[in-house]
Structures are given as structure tokens and as C-alpha cells.
N, C-alpha and C. Protein backbone atom coordinates (compact mmCIF):
# COMPACT_ATOMS: atom_id res chain seq x y z
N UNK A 1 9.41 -2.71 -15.55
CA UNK A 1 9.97 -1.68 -16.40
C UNK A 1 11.48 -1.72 -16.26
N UNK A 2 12.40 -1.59 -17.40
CA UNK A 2 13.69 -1.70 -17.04
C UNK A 2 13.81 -0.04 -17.18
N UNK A 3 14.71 0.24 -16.44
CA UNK A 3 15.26 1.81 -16.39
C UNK A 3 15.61 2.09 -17.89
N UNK A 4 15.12 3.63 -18.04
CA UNK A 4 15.71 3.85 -19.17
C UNK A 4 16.77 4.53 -19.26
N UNK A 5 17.11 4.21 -20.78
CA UNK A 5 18.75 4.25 -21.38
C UNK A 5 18.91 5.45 -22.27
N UNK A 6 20.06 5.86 -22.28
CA UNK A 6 20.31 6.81 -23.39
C UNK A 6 20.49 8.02 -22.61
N UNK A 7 21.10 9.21 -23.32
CA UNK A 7 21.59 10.63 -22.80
C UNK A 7 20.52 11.41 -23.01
N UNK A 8 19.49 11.60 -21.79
CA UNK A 8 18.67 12.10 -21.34
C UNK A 8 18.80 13.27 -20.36
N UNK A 9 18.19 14.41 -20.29
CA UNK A 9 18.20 15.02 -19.05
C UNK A 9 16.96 14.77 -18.11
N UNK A 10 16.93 14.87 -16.98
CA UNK A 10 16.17 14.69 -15.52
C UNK A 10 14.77 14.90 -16.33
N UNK A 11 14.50 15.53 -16.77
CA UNK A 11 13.28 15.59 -16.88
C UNK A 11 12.67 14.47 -18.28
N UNK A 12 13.87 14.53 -18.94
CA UNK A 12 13.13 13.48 -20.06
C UNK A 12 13.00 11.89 -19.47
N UNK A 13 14.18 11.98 -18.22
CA UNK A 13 13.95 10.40 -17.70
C UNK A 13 12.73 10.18 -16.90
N UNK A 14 12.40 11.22 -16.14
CA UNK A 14 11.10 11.03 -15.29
C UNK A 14 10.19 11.01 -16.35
N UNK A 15 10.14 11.62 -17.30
CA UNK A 15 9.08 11.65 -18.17
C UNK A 15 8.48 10.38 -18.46
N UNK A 16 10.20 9.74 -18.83
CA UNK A 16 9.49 8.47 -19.72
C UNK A 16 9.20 7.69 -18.76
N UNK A 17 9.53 7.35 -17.04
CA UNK A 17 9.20 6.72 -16.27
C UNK A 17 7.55 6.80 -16.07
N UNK A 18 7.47 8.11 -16.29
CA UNK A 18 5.66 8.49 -15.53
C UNK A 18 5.11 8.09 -16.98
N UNK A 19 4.95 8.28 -18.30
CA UNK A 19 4.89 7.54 -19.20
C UNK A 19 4.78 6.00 -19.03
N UNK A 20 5.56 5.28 -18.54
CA UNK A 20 5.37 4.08 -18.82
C UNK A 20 4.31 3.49 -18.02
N UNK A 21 4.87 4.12 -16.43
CA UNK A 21 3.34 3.84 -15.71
C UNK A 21 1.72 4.30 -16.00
N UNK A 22 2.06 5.30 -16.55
CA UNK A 22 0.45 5.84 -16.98
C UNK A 22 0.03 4.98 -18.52
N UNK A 23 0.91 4.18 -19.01
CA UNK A 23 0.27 3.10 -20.41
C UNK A 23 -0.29 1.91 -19.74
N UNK A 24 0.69 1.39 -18.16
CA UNK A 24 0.92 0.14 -18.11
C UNK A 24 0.28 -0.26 -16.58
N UNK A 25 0.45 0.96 -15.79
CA UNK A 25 -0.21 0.79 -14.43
C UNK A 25 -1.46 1.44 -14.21
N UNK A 26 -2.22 1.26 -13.10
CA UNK A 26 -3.39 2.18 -12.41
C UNK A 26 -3.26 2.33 -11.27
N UNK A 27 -3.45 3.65 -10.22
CA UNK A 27 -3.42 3.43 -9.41
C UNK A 27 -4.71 3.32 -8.53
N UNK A 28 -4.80 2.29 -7.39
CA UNK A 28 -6.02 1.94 -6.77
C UNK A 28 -5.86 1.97 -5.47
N UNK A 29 -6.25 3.15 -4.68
CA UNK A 29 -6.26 3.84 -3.27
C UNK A 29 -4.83 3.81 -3.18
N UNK A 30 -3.92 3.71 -2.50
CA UNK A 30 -2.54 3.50 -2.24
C UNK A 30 -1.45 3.20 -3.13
N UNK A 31 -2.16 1.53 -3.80
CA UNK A 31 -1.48 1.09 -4.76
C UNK A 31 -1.48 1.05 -5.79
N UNK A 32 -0.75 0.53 -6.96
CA UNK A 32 -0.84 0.66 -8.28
C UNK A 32 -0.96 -1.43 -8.51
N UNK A 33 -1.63 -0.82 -9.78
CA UNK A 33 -2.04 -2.31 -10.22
C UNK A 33 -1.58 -2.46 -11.62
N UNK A 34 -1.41 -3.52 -12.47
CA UNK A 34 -1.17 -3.69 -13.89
C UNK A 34 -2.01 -3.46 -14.52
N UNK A 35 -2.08 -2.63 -15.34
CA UNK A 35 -3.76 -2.65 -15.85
C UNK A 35 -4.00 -4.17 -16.98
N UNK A 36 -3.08 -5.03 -17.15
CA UNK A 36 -3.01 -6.19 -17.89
C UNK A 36 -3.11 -7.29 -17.30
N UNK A 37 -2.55 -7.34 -16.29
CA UNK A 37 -2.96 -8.42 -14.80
C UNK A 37 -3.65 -8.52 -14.03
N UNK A 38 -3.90 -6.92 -13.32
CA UNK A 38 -4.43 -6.63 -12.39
C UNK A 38 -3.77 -7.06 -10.90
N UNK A 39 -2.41 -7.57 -11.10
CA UNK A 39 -1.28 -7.65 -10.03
C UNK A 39 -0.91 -5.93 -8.85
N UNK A 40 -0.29 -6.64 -7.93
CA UNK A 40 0.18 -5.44 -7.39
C UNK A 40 1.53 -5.06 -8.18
N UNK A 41 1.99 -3.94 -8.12
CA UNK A 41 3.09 -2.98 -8.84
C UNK A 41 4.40 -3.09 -8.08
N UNK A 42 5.38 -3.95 -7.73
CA UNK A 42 6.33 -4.13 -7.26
C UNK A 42 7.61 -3.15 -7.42
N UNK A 43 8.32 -2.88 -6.37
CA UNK A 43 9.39 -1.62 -6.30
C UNK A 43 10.43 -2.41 -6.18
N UNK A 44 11.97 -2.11 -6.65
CA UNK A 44 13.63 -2.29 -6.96
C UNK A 44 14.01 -1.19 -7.26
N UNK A 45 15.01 -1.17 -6.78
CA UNK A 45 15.84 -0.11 -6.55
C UNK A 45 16.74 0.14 -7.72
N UNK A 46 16.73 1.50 -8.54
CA UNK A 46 17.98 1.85 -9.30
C UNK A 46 18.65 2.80 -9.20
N UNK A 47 19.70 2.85 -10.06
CA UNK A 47 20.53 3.75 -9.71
C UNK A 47 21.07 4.60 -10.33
N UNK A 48 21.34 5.76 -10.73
CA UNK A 48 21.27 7.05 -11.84
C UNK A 48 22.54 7.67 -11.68
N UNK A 49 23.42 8.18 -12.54
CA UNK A 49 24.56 8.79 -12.28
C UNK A 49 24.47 9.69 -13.15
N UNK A 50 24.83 10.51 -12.26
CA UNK A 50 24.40 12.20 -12.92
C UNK A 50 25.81 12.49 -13.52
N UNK A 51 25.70 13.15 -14.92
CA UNK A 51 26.91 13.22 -15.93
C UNK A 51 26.43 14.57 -16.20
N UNK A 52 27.67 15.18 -16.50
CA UNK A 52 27.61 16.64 -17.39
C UNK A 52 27.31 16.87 -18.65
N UNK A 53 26.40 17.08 -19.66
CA UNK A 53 26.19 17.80 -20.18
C UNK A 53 27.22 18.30 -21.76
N UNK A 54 28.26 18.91 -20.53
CA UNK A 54 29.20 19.57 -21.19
C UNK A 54 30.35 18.72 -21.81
N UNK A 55 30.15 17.65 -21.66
CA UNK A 55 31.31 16.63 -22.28
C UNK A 55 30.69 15.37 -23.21
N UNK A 56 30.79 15.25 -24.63
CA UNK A 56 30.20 14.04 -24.99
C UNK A 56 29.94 12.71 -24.47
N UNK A 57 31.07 12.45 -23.65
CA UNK A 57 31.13 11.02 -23.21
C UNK A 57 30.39 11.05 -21.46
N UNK A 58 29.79 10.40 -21.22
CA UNK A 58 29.16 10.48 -20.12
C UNK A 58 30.07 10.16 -18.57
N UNK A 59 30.40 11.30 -18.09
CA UNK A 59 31.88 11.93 -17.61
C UNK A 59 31.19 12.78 -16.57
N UNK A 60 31.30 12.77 -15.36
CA UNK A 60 30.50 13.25 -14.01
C UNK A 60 31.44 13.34 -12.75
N UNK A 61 30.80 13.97 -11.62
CA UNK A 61 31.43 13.58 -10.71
C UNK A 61 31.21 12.34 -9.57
N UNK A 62 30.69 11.90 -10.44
CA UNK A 62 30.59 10.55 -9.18
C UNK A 62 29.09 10.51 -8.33
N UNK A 63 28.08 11.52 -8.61
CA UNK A 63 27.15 11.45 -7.93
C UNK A 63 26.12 10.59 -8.26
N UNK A 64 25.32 9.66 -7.44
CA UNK A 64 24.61 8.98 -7.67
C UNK A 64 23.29 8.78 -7.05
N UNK A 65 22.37 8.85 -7.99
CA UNK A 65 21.15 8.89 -6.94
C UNK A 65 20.05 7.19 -6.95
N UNK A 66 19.67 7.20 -5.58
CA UNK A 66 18.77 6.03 -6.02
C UNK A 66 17.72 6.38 -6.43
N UNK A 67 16.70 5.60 -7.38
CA UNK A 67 15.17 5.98 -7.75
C UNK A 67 14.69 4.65 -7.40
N UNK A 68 13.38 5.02 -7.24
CA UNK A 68 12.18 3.81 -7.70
C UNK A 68 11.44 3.02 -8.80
N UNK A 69 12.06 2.11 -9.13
CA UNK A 69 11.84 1.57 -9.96
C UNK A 69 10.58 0.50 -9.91
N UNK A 70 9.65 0.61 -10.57
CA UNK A 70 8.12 0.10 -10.50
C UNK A 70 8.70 -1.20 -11.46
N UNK A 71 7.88 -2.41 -11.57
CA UNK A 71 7.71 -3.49 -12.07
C UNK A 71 6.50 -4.06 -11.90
N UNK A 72 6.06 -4.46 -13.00
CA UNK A 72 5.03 -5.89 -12.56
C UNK A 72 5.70 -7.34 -12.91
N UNK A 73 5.42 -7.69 -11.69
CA UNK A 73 6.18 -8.98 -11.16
C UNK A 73 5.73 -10.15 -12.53
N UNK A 74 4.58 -10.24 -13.09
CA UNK A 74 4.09 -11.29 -14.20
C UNK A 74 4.29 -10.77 -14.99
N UNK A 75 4.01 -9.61 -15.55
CA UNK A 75 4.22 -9.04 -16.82
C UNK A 75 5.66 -8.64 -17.10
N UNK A 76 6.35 -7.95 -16.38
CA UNK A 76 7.56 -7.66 -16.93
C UNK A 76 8.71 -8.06 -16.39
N UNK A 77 8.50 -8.89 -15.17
CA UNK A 77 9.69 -9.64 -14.07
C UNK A 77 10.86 -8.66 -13.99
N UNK A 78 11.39 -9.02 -12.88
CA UNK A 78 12.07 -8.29 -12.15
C UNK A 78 12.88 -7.38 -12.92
N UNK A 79 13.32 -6.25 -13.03
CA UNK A 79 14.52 -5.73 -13.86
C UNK A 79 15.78 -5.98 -13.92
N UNK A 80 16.16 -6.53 -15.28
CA UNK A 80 17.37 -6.89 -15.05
C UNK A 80 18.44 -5.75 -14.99
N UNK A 81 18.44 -4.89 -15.80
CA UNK A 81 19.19 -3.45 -15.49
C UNK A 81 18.95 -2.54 -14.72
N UNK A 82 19.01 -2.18 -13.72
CA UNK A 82 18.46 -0.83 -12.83
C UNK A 82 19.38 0.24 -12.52
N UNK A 83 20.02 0.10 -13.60
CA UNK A 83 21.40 1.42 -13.56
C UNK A 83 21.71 2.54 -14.85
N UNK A 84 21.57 3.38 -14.78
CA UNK A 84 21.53 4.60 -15.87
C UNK A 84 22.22 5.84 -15.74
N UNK A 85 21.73 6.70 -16.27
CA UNK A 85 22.47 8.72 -16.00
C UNK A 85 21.68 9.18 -16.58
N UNK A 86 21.36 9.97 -16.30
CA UNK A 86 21.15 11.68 -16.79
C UNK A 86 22.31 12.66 -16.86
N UNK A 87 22.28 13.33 -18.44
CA UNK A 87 22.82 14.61 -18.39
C UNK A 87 22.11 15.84 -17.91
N UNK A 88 23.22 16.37 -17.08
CA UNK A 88 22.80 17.66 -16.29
C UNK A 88 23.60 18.84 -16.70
């Protein structure tokens, strides 16, 4: 899954994250699987910069959070982007 893009707030980005896994993954005791492969669900790290809201241009103080970023290693290979924002 590549991180998603666009001026979102916190909740529309998790959304579409738990979204993508609930089209594309399953989870099985612990782990999650592809439901197209049947691979294990591989984790990379991204990174989110929280922007205000109050200014069109995506303009913050510098805070940054890491997330978990899910992949399947055959189906969608590694992510090449893992960097984004949310407006807050």
C-alpha cells in the first residue's frame, strides 16, 4: 500500500488505511495475509506531518509522526512513498 495523499484529516487517513486493508488483507491469528496471495503482510515505516488546517498551503509546526505502513511484498512491493500529512 503506498501511503495516502492529499489534505486529509486524521481520521479520513486512518480510514482509508483500514479500508485498504479490509479490501486487500485478512487477518489470521496474529497475522495478516493477502487475501490474493495468501503471503504474509509486511510492515515499513512512514511518516506523517501534521499541518494546520487553518492555512491553505500545508504549513505546520514541524511535528511528525511515524505510522505503520502494511504491504504485500508480491502484490504491491515495497512502498515507494511513505511520507504524507494530515490537516489538523
Amino acid at each position: 500500500m503506498e501511503i495516502p495523499l492529499g489534505r486529509m484529516s486524521p481520521e479520513q487517513f486512518e480510514q482509508t488505511i483500514a479500508d485498504h486493508r479490509d479490501l486487500h488483507y485478512e487477518q489470521v491469528g496474529k497475522n495478516w495475509k493477502c487475501k490474493k496471495c495468501d503471503v504474509d503482510i509486511l510492515q515499513t515505516t512512514g511518516y506523517v506531518s501534521i499541518h494546520s488546517k487553518m492555512f491553505s498551503a500545508c504549513t505546520g509546526g514541524g511535528e511528525v509522526q511515524p505510522i505503520s505502513l502494511p504491504y504485500c511484498p508480491n502484490c504491491e512491493g515495497v512502498p515507494k512513498n511513505t511520507s504524507s500529512c494530515v490537516h489538523v
